[in-house]
Protein backbone atom coordinates (compact mmCIF):
# COMPACT_ATOMS: atom_id res chain seq x y z
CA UNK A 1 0.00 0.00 0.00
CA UNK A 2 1.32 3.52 -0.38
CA UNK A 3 2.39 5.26 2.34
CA UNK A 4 1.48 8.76 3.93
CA UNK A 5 3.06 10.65 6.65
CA UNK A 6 0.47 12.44 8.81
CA UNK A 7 1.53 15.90 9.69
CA UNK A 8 -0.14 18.12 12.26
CA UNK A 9 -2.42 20.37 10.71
CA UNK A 10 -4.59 17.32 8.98
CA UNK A 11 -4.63 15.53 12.81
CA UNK A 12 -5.63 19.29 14.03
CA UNK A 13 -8.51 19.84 11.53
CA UNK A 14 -9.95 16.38 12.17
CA UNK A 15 -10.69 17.44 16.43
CA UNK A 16 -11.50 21.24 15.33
CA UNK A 17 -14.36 23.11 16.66
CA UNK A 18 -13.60 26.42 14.84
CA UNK A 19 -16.99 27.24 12.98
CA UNK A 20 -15.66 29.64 10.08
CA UNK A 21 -16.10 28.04 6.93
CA UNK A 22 -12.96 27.31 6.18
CA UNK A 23 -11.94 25.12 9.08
CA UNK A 24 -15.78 23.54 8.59
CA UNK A 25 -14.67 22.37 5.47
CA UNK A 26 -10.97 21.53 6.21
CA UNK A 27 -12.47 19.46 9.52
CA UNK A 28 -15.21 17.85 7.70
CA UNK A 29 -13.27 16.66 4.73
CA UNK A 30 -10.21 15.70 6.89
CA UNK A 31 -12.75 13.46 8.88
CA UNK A 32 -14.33 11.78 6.01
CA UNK A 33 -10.43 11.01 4.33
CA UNK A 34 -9.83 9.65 7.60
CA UNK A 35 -12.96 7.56 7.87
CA UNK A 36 -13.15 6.46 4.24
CA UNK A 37 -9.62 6.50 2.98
CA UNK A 38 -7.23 6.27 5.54
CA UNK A 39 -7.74 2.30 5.27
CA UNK A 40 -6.40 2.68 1.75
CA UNK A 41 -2.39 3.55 3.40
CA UNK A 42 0.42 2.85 5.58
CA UNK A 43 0.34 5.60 8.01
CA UNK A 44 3.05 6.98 10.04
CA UNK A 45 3.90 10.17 11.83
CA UNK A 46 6.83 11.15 13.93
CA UNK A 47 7.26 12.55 17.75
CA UNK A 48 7.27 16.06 16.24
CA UNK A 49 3.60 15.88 15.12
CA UNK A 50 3.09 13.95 18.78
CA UNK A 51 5.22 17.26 21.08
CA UNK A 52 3.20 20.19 18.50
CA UNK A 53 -0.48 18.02 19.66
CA UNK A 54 0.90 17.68 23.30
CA UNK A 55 1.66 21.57 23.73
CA UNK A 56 -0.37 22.93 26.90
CA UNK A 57 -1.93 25.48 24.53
CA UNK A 58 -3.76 23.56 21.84
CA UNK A 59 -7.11 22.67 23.88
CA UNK A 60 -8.17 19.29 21.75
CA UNK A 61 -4.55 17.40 22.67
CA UNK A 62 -6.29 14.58 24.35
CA UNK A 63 -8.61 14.28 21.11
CA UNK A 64 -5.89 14.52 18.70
CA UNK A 65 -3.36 11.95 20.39
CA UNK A 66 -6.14 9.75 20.43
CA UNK A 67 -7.01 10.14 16.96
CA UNK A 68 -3.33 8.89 16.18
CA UNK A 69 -2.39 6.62 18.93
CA UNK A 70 -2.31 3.38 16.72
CA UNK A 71 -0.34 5.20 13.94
CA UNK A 72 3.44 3.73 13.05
CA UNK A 73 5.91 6.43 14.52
CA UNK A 74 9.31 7.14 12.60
CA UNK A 75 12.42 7.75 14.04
CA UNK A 76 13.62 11.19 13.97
CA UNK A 77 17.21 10.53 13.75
CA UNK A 78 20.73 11.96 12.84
CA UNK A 79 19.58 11.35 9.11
CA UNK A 80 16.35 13.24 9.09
CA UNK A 81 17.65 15.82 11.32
CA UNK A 82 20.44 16.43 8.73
CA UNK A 83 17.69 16.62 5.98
CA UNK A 84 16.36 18.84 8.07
CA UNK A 85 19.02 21.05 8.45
CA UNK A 86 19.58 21.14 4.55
CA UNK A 87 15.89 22.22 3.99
CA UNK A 88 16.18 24.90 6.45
CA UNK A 89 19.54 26.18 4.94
CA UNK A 90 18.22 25.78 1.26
CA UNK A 91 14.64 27.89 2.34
CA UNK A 92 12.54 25.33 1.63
CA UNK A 93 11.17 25.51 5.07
CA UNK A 94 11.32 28.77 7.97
CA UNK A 95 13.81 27.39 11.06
CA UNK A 96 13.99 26.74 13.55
CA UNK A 97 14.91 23.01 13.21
CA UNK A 98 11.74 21.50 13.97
CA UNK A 99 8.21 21.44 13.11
CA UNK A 100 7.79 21.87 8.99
CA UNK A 101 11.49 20.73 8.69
CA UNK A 102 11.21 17.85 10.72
CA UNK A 103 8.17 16.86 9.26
CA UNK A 104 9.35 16.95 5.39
CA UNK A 105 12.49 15.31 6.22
CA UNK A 106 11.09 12.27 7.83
CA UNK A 107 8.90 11.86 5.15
CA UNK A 108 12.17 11.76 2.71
CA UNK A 109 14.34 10.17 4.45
CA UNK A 110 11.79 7.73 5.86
CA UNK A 111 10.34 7.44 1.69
CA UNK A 112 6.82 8.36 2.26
CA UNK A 113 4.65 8.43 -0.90
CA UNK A 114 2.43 11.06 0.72
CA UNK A 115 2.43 13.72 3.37
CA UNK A 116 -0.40 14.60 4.62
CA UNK A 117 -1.51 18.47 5.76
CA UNK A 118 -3.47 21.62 5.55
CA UNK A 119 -0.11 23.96 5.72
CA UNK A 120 -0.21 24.99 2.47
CA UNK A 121 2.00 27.96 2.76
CA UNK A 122 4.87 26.16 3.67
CA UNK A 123 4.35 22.37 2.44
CA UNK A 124 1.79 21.85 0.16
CA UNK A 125 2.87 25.02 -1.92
CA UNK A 126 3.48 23.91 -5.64
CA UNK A 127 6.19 26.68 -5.91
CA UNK A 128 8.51 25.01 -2.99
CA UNK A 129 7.81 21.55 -4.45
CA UNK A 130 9.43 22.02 -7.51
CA UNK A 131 12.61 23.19 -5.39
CA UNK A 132 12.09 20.30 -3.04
CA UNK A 133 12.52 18.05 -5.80
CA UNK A 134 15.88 19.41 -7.06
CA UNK A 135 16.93 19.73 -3.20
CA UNK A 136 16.25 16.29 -2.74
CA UNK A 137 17.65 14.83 -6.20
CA UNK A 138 20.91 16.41 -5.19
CA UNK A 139 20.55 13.98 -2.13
CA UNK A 140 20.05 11.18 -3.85
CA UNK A 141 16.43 10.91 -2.13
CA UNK A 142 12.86 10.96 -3.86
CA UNK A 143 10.77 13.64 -1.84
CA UNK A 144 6.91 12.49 -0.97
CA UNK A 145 3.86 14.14 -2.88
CA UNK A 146 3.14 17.09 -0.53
CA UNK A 147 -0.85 16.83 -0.69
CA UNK A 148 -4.25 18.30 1.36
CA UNK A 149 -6.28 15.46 2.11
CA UNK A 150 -8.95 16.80 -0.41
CA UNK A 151 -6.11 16.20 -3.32
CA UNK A 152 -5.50 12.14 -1.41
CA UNK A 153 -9.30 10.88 -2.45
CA UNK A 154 -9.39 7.02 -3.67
CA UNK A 155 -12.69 6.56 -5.08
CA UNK A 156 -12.01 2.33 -5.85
């Protein structure tokens, strides 16, 4: 089965109780990939998207760890922080070394087909894919497709 790395913001729109319409939409559609489609993948995520649901300030933690808890976890090692580090350096993603960076590189080094997320300013952003492709080609590594779970539908 393909695989797909899910990153914060898609585990964060699923538990949302925001009522403007776009987080309706973003929470609704996130909850019917996840009910109708997630079945379809390997999924994994790493301890980064587990410390950014944990923080003290985001008020549906308990909802969202829940919502994950029986997802495969990826290391977030010297390799992927090194990737990391590169995409940082390179402006593929804002520092610091963590969050958006950690997330991209685990799904590279780790050779995700997907990633998975509503951040489409900084990951799902067709101008910084194109880079992310060259970035990662110098590597020697194949970068996931960066999608929104509305782009992810499997309609077999």
């Amino acid at each position: 089965m393909p695989s797909v790395y899910v990153e914060t913001s898609f585990v964060s729109a699923c538990v949302s109780d925001r009522n403007d319409a776009g987080s309706v939409y973003r929470r609704d559609t996130s909850l019917e990939w996840w009910r109708c489609h997630a079945r379809r993948y390997d999924l994994a995520t790493s301890a980064e998207v587990l410390q950014e649901l944990s923080d003290p300030s985001f008020r549906h933690s308990r909802e969202a760890l829940d919502l994950i808890r029986d997802v495969d976890l990826l290391d977030v090692d010297s390799e992927v922080t090194g990737v990391a580090e590169i995409l940082v350096r390179e402006f593929l993603v804002p520092g610091p070394l963590a969050g958006d960076a950690i997330h991209v590189a685990a799904a590279v080094v780790h050779r995700m087909d997907f990633l998975l997320t509503w951040n489409v300013r900084h990951l799902a952003n067709p101008n910084k894919l194109r880079y992310l492709q060259v970035v990662c080609r110098r590597l020697g590594l194949v970068p996931p497709a960066i999608v929104t779970p509305d782009l992810l539908w499997d309609e077999s």
